[in-house]
Protein backbone atom coordinates (compact mmCIF):
# COMPACT_ATOMS: atom_id res chain seq x y z
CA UNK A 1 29.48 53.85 -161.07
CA UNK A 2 29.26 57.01 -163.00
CA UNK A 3 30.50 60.72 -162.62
CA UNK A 4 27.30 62.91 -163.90
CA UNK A 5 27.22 66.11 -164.99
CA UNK A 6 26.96 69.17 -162.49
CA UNK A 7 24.75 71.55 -163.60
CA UNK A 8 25.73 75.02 -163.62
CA UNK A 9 24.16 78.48 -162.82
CA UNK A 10 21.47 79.35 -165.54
CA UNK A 11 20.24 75.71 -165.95
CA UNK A 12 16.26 75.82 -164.74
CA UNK A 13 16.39 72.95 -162.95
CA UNK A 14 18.34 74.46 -160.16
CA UNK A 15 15.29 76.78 -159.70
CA UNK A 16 13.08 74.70 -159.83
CA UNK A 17 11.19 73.21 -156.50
CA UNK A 18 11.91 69.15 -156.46
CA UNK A 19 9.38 66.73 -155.80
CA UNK A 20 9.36 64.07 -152.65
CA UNK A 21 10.59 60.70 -153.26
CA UNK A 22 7.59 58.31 -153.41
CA UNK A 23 9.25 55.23 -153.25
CA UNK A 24 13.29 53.86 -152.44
CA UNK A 25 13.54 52.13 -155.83
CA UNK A 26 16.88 50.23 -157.34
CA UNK A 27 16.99 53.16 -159.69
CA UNK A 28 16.99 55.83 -156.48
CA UNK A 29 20.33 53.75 -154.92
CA UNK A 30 21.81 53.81 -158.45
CA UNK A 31 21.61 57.35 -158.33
CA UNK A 32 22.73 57.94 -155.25
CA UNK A 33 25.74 56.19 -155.62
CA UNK A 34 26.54 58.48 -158.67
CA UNK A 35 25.92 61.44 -157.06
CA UNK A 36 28.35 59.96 -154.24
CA UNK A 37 30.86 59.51 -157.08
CA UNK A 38 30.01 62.81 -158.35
CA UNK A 39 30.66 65.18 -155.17
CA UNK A 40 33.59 63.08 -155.09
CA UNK A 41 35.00 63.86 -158.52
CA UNK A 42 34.37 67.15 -158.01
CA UNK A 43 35.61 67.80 -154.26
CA UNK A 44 32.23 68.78 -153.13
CA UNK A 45 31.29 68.12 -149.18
CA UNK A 46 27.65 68.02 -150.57
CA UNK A 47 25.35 67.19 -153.89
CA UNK A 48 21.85 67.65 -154.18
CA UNK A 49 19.94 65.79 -157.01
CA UNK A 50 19.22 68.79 -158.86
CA UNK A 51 22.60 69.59 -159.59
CA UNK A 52 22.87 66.49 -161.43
CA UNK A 53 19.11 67.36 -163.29
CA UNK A 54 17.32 65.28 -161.06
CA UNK A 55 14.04 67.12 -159.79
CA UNK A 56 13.64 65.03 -156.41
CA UNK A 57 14.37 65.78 -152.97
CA UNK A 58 17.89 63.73 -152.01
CA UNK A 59 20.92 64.71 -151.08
CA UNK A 60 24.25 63.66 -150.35
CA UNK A 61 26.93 65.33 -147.36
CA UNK A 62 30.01 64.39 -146.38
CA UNK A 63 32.43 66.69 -144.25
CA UNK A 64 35.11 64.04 -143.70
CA UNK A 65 32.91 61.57 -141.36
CA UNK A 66 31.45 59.74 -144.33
CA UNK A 67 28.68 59.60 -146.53
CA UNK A 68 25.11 60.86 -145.07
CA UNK A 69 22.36 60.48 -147.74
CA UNK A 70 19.10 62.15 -147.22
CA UNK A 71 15.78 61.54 -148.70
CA UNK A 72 12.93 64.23 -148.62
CA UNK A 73 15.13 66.22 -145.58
CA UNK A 74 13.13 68.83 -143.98
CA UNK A 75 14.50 71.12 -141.18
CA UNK A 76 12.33 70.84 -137.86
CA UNK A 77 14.33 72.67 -135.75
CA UNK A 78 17.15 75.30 -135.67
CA UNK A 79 18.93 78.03 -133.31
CA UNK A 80 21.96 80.41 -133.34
CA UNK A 81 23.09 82.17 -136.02
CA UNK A 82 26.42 82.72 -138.00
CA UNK A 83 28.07 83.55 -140.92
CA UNK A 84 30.36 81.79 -142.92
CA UNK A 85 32.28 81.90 -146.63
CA UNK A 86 30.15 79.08 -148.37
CA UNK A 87 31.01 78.07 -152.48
CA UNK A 88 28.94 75.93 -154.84
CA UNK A 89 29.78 73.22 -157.29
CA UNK A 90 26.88 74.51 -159.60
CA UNK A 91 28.90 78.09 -159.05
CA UNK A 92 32.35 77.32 -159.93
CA UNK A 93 34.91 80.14 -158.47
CA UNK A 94 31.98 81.74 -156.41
CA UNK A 95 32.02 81.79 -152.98
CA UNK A 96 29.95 84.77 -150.41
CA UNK A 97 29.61 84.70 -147.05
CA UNK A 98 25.93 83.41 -145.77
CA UNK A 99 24.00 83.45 -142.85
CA UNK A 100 22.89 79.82 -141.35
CA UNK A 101 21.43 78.87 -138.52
CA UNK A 102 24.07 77.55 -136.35
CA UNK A 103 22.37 73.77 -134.71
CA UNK A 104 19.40 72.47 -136.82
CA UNK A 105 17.36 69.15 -136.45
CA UNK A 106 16.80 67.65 -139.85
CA UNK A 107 13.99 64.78 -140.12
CA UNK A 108 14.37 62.68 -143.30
CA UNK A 109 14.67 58.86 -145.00
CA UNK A 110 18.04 56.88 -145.41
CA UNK A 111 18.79 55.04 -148.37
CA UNK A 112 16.82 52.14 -146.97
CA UNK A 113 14.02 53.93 -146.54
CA UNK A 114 14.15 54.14 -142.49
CA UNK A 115 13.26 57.60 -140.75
CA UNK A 116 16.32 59.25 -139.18
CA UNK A 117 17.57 62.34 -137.47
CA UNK A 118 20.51 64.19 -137.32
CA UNK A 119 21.36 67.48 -134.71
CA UNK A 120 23.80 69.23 -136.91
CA UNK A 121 26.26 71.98 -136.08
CA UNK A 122 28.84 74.03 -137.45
CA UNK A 123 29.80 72.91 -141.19
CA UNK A 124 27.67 69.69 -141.24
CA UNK A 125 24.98 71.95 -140.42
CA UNK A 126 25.97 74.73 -142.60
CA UNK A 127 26.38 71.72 -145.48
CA UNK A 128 22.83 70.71 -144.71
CA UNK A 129 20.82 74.20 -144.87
CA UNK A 130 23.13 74.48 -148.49
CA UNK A 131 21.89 71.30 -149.80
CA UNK A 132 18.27 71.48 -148.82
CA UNK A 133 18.23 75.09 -150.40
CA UNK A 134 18.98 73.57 -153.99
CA UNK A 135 16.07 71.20 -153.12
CA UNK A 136 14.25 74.69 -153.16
CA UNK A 137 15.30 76.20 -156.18
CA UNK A 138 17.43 78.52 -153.82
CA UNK A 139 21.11 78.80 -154.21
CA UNK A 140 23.87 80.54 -151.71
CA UNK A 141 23.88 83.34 -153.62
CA UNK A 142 20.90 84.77 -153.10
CA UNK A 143 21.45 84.69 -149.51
CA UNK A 144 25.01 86.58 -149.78
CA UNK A 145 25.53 88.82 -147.13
């Protein structure tokens, strides 16, 4: 596969709101598995595709129980509250503490284009709200406490 390039603060397309993915093609699993390779590379527990210059909603999170790919995630639930130090490949040597909610439900597609759920907490959680921000044009830091 192939390591892409991580976009860095400044680039528009990390401000810019993605679009849904329409349909699961053999180009969208290509480009998942780079962006897998990518966060990888780069010792990143998550990549969204606009980091790599992708406008569409996917992302990838892994925080050491493997691989969890989400496409067009959306948050349908969430509780609790807490703060945490949170960094940024597209931020290199950045890092602010950020409020998240603390449990969130997220509804979205696999890879193979089945419906799923997850009940997050703690840093998978935290991971989640952080990736489906870029999907937002939002970044961490302008949520720094």
């Amino acid at each position: 596969m192939a390591i892409l390039s991580i976009r860095t603060i400044g680039d528009p397309v990390l401000r810019t709101e993605t679009k849904p993915v329409d349909e699961i093609t053999d180009q969208t699993k290509k480009l998942i598995e780079n962006m897998k390779d990518t966060m990888y590379d780069a010792s990143g527990v998550g990549l969204a595709a606009p980091q790599v210059g992708i406008s569409k909603q996917i992302i990838i999170v892994d925080v050491g129980d493997g691989p969890l790919t989400l496409i067009n995630p959306e948050i349908v639930d969430s509780s609790g509250a807490e703060i945490d130090e949170e960094g940024c490949l597209s931020i290199p040597g950045e890092n602010g503490k950020v409020e998240r909610a603390s449990k969130i439900v997220v509804e979205a597609l696999n890879s193979d284009g089945e419906e799923v759920e997850i009940e997050a907490e703690g840093l998978l959680a935290r991971a989640l709200q952080h990736e489906i921000d870029h999907l937002e044009g939002t970044l961490f830091v302008d949520k720094v406490k």
